[in-house]
PDB file of N, CA and C in Angstrom:
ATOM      1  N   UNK A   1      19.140  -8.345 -15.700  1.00  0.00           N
ATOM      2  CA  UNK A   1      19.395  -9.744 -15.453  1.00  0.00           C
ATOM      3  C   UNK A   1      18.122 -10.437 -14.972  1.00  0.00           C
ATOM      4  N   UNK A   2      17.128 -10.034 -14.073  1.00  0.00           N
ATOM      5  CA  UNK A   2      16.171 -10.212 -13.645  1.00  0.00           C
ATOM      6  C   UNK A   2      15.260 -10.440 -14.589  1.00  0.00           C
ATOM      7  N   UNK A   3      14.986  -9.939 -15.402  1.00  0.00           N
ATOM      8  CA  UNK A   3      14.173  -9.798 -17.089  1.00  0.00           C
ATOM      9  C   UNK A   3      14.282 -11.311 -17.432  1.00  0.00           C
ATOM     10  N   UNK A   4      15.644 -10.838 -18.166  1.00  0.00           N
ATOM     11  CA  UNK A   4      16.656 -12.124 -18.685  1.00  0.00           C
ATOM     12  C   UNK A   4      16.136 -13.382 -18.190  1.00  0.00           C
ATOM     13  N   UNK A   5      16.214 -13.747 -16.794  1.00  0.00           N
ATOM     14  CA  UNK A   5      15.601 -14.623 -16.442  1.00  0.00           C
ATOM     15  C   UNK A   5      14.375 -15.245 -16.295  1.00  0.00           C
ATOM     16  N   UNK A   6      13.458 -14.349 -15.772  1.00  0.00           N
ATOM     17  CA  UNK A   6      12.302 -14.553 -16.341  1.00  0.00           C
ATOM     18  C   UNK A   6      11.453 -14.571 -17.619  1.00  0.00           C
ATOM     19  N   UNK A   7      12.382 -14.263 -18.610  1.00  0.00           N
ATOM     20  CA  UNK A   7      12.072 -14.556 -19.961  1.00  0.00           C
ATOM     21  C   UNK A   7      12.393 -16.509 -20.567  1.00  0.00           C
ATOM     22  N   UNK A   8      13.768 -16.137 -19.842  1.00  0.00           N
ATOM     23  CA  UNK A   8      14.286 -17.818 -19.821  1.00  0.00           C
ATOM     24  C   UNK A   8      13.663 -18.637 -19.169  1.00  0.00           C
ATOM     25  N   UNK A   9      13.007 -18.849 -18.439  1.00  0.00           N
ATOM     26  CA  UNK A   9      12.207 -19.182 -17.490  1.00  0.00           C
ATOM     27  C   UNK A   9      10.435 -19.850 -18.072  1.00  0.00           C
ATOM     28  N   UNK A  10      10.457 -18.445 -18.597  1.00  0.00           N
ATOM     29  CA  UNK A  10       8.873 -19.047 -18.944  1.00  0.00           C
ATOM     30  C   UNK A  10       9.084 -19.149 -20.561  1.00  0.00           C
ATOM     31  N   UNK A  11      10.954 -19.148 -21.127  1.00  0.00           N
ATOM     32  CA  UNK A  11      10.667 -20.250 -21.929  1.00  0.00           C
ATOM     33  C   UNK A  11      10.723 -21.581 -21.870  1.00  0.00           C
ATOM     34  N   UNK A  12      11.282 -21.763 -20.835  1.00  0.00           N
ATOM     35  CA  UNK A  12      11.551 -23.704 -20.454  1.00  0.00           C
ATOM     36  C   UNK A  12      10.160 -23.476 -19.932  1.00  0.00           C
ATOM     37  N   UNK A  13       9.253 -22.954 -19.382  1.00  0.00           N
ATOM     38  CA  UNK A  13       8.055 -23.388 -18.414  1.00  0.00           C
ATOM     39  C   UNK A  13       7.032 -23.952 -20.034  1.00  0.00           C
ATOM     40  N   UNK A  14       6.885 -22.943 -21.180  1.00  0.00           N
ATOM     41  CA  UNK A  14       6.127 -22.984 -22.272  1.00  0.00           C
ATOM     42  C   UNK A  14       6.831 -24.254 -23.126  1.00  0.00           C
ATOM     43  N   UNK A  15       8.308 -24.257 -23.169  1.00  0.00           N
ATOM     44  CA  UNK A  15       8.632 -25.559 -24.228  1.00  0.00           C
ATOM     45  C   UNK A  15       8.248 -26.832 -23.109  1.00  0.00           C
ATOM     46  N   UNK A  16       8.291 -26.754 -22.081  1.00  0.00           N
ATOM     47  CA  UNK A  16       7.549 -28.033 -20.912  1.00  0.00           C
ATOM     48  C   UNK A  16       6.066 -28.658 -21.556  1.00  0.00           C
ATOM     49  N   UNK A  17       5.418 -27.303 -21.802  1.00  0.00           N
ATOM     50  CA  UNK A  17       4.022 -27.559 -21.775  1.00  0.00           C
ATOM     51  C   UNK A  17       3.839 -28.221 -23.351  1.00  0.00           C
ATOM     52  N   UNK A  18       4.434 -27.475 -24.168  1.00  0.00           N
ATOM     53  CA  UNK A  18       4.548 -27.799 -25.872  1.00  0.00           C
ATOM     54  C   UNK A  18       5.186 -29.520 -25.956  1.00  0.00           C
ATOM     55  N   UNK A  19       6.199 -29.588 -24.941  1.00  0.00           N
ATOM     56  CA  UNK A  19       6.422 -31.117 -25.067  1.00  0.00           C
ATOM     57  C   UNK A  19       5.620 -32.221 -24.499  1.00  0.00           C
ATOM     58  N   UNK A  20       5.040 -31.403 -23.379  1.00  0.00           N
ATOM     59  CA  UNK A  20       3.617 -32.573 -22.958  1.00  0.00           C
ATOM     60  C   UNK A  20       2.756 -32.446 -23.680  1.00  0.00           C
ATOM     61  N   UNK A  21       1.871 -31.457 -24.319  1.00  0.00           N
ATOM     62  CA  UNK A  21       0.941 -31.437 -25.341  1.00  0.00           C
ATOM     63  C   UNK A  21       1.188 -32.248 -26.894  1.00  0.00           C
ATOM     64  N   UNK A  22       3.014 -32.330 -26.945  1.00  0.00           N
ATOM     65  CA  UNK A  22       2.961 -33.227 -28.282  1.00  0.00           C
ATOM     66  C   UNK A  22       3.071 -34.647 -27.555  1.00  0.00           C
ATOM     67  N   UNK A  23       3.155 -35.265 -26.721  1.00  0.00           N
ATOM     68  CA  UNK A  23       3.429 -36.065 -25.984  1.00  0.00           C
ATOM     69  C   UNK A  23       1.848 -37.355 -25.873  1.00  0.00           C
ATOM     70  N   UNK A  24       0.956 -36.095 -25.128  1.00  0.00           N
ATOM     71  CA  UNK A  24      -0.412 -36.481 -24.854  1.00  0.00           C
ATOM     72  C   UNK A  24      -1.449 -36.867 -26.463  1.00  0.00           C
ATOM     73  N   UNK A  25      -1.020 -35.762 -27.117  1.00  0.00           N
ATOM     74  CA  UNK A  25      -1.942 -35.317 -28.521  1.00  0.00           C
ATOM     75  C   UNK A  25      -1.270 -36.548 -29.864  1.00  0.00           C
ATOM     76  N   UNK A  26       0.139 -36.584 -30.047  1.00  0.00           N
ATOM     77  CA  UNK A  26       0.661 -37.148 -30.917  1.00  0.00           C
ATOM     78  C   UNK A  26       2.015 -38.024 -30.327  1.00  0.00           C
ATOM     79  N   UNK A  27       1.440 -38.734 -29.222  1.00  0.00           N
ATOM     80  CA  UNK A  27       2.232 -40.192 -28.516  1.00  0.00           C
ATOM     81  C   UNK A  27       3.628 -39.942 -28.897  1.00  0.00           C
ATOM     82  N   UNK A  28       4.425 -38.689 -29.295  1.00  0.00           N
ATOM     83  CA  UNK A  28       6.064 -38.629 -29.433  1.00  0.00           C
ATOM     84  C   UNK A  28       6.621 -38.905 -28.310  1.00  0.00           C
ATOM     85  N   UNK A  29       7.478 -39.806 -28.402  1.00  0.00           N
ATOM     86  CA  UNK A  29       7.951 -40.068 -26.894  1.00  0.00           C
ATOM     87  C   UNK A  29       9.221 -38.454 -26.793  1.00  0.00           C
ATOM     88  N   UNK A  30       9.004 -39.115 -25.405  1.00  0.00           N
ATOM     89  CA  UNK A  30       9.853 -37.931 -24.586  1.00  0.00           C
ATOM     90  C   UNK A  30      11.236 -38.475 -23.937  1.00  0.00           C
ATOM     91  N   UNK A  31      12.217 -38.521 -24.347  1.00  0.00           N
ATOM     92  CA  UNK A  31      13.769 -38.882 -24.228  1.00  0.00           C
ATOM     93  C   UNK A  31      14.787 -38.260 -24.453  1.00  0.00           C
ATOM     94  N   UNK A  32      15.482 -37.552 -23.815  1.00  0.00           N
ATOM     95  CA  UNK A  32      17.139 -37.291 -24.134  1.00  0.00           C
ATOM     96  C   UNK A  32      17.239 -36.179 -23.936  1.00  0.00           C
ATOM     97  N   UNK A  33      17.001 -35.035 -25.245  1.00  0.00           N
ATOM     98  CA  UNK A  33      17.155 -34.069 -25.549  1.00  0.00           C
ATOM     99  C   UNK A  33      16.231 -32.410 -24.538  1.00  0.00           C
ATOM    100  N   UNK A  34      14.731 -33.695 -24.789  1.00  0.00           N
ATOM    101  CA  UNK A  34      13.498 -31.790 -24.379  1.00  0.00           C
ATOM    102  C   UNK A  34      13.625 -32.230 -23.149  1.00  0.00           C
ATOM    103  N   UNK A  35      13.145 -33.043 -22.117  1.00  0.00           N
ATOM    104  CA  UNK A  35      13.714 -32.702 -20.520  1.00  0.00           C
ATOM    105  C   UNK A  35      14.686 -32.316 -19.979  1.00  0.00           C
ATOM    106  N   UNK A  36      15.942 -32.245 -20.617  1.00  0.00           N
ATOM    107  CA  UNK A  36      17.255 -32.100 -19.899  1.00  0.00           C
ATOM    108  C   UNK A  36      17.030 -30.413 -20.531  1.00  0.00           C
ATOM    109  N   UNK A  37      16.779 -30.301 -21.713  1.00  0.00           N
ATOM    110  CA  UNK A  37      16.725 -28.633 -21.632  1.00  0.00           C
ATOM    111  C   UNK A  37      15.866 -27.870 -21.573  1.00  0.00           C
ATOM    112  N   UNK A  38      14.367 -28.848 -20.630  1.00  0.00           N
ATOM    113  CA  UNK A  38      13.650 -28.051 -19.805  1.00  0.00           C
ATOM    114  C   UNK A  38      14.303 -27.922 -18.586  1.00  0.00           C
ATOM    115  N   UNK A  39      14.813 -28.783 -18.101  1.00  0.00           N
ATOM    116  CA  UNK A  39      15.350 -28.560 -16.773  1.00  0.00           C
ATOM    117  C   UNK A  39      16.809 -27.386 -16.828  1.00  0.00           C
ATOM    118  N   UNK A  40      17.343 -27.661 -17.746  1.00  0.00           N
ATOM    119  CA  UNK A  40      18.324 -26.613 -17.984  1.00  0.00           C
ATOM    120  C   UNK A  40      18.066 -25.098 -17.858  1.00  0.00           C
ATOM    121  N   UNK A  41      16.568 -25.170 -18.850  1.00  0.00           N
ATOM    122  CA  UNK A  41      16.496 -23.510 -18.965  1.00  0.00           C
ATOM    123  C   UNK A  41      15.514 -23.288 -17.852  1.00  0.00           C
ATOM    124  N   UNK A  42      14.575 -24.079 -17.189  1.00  0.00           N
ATOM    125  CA  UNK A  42      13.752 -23.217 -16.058  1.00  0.00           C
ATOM    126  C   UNK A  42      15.136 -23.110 -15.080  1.00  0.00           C
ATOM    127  N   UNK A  43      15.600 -24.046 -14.429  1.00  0.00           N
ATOM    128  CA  UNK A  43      16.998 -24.196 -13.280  1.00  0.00           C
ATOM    129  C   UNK A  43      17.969 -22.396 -13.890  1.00  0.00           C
ATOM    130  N   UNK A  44      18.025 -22.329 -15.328  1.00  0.00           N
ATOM    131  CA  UNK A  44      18.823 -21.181 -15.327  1.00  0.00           C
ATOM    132  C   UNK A  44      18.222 -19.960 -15.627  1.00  0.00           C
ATOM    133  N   UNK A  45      16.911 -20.267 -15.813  1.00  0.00           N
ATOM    134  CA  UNK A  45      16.514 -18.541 -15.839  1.00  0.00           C
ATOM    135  C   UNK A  45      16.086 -18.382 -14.066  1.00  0.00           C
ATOM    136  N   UNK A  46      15.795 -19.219 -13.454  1.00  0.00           N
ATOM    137  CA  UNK A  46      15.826 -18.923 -12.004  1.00  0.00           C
ATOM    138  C   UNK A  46      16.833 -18.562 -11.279  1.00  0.00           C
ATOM    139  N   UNK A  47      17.981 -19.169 -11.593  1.00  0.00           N
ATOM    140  CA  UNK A  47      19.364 -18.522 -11.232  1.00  0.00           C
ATOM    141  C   UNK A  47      19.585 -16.982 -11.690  1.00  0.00           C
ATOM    142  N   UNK A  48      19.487 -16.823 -12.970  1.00  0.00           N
ATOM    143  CA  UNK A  48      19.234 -15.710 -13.534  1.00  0.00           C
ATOM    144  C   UNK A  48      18.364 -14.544 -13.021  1.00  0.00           C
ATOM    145  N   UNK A  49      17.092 -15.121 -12.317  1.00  0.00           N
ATOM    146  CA  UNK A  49      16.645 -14.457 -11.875  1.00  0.00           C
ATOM    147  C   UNK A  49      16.870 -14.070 -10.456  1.00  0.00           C
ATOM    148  N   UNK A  50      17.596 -14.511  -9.710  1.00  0.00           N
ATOM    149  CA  UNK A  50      18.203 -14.392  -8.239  1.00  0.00           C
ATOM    150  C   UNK A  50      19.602 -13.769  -8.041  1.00  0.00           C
ATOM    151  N   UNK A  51      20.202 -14.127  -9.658  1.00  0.00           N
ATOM    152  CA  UNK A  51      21.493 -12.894  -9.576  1.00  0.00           C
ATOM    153  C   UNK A  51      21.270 -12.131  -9.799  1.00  0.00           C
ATOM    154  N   UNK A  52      20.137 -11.545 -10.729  1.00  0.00           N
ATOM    155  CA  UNK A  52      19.461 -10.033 -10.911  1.00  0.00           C
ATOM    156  C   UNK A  52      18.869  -9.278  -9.480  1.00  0.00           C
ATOM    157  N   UNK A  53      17.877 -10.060  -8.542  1.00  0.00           N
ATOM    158  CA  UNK A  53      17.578  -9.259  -7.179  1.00  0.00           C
ATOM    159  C   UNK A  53      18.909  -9.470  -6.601  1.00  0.00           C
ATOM    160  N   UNK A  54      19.812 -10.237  -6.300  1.00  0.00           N
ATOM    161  CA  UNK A  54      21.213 -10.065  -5.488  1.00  0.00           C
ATOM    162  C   UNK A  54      21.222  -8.645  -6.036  1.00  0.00           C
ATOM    163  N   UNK A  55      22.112  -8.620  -7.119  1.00  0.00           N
ATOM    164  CA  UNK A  55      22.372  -7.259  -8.134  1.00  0.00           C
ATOM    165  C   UNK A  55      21.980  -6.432  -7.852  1.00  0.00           C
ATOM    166  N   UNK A  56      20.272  -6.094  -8.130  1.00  0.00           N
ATOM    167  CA  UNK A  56      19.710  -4.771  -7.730  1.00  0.00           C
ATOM    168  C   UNK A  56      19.667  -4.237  -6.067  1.00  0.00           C
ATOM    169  N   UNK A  57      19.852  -5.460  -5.399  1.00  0.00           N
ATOM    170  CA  UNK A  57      19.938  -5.737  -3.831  1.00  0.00           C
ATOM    171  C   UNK A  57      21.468  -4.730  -3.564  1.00  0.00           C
ATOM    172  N   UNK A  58      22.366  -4.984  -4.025  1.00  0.00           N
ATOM    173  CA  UNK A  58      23.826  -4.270  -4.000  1.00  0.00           C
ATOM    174  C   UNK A  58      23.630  -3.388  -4.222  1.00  0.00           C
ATOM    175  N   UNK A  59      23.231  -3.122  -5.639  1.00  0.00           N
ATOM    176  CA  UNK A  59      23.432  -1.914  -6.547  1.00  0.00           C
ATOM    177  C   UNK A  59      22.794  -0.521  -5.733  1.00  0.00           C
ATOM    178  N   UNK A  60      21.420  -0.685  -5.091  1.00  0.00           N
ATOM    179  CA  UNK A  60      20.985  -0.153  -3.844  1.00  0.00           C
ATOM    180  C   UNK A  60      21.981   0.202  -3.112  1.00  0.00           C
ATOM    181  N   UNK A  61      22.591  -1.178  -2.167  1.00  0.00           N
ATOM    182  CA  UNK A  61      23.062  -0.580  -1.082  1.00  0.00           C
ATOM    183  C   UNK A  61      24.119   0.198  -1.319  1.00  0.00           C
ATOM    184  N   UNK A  62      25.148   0.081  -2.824  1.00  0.00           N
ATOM    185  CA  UNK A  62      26.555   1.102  -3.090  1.00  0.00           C
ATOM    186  C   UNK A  62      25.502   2.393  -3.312  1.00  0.00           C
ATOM    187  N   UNK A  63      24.248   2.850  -3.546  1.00  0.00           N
ATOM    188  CA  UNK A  63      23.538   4.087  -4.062  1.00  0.00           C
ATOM    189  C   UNK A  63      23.642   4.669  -2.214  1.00  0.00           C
ATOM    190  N   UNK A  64      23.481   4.391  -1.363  1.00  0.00           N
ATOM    191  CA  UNK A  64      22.976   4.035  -0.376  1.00  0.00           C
ATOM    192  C   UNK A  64      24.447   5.200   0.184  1.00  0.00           C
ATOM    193  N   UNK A  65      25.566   4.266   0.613  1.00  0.00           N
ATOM    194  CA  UNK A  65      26.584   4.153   0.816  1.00  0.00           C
ATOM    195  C   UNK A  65      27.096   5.801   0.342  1.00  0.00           C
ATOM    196  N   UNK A  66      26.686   5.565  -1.003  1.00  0.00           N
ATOM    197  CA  UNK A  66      27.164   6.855  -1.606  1.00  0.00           C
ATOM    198  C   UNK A  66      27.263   8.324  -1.301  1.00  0.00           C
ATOM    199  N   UNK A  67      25.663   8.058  -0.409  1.00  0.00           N
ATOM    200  CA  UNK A  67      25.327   9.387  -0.353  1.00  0.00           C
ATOM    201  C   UNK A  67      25.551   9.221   0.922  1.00  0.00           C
ATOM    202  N   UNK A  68      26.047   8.985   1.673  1.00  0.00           N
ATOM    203  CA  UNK A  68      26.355   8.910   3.179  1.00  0.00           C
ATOM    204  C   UNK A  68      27.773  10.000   3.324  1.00  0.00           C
ATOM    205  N   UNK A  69      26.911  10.898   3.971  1.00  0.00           N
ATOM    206  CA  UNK A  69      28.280  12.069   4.675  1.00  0.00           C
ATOM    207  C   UNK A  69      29.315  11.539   5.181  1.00  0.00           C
ATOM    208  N   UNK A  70      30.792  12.240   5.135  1.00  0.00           N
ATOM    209  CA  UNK A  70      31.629  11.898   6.046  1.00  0.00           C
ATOM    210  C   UNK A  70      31.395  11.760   7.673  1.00  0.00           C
ATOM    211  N   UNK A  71      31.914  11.186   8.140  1.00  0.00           N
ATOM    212  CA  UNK A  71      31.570  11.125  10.040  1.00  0.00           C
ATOM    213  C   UNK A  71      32.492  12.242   9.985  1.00  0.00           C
ATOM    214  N   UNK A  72      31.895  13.313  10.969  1.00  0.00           N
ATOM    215  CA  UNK A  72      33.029  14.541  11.360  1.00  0.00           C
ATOM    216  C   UNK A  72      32.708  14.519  13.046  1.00  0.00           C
ATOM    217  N   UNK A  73      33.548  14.278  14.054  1.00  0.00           N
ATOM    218  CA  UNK A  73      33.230  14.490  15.335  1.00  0.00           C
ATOM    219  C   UNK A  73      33.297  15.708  15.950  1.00  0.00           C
ATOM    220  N   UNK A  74      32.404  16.190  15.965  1.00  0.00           N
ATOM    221  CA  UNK A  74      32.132  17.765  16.539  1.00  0.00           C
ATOM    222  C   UNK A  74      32.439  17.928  18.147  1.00  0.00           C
ATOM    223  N   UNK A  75      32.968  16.883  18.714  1.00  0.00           N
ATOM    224  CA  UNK A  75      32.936  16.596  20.384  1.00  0.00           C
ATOM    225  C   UNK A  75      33.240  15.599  20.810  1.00  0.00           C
ATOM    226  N   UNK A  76      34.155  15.146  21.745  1.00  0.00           N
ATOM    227  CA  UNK A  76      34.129  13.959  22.264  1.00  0.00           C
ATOM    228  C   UNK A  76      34.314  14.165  23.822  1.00  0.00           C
ATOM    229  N   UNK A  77      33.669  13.203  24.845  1.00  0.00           N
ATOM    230  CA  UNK A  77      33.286  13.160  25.745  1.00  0.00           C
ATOM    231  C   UNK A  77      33.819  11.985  26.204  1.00  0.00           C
ATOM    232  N   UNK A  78      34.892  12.326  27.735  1.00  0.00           N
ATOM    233  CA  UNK A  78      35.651  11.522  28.364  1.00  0.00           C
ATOM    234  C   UNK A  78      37.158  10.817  27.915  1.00  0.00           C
ATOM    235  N   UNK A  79      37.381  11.547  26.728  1.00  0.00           N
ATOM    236  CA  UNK A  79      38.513  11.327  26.092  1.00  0.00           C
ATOM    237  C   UNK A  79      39.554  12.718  26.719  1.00  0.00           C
ATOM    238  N   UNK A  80      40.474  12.475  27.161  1.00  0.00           N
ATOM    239  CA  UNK A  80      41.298  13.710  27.026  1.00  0.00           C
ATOM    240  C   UNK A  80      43.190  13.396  26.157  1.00  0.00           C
ATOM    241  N   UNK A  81      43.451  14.140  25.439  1.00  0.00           N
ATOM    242  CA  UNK A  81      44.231  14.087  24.588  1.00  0.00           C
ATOM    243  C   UNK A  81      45.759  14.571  25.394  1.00  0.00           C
ATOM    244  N   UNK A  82      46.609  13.786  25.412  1.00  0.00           N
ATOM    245  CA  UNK A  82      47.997  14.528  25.960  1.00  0.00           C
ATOM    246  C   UNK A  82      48.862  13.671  27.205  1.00  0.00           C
ATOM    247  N   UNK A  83      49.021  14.169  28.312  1.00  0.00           N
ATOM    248  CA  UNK A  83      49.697  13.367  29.357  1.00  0.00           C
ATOM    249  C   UNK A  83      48.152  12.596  29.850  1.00  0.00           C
ATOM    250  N   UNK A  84      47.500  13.011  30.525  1.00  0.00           N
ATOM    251  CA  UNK A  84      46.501  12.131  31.159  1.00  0.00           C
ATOM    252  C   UNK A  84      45.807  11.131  29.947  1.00  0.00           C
ATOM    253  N   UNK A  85      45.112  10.393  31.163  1.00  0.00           N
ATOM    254  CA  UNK A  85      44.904   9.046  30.473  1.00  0.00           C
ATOM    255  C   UNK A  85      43.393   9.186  29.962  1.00  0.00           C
ATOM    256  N   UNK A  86      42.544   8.211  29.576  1.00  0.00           N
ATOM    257  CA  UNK A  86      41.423   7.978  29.037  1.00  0.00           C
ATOM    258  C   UNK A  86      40.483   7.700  30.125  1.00  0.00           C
ATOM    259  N   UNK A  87      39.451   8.314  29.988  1.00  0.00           N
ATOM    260  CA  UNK A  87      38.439   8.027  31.226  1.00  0.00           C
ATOM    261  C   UNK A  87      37.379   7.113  30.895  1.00  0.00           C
TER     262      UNK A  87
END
């Protein structure tokens, strides 16, 4: 996902630059269509790219989690079990 995004990303960053270069070079005006889906695709490959580190951010911590032993209490101290009470 992280990829993904940064692929999307620096394609709105490159069609940005391709629409100012036809802009500057051959006076096409700029209306409607190429800003709204520059802003579309840099805004979503950045998203894209922040649900991918969330993602790998998780995906870690369940690896994490995984390998974590059962708790086994080998002893407990100041507890006594039965008629008397808890110390």
């Amino acid at each position: 996902m992280s990829i993904t995004g940064i692929i999307i990303a620096i394609f709105g960053f490159l069609y940005a630059v391709l629409i100012i270069f036809m802009k500057i070079f051959y006076s096409i005006p700029v209306e409607g269509w190429a800003p709204l889906m520059i802003v579309i695709l840099v805004i979503g490959g950045f998203q894209m790219l922040m649900l991918g580190i969330i993602g790998e951010y998780i995906w870690r911590t369940l690896s994490q989690v995984r390998k974590r032993d059962l708790y086994i209490i080998d002893s407990s101290y100041g507890i006594i079990f039965g008629d008397e009470s808890c110390l």
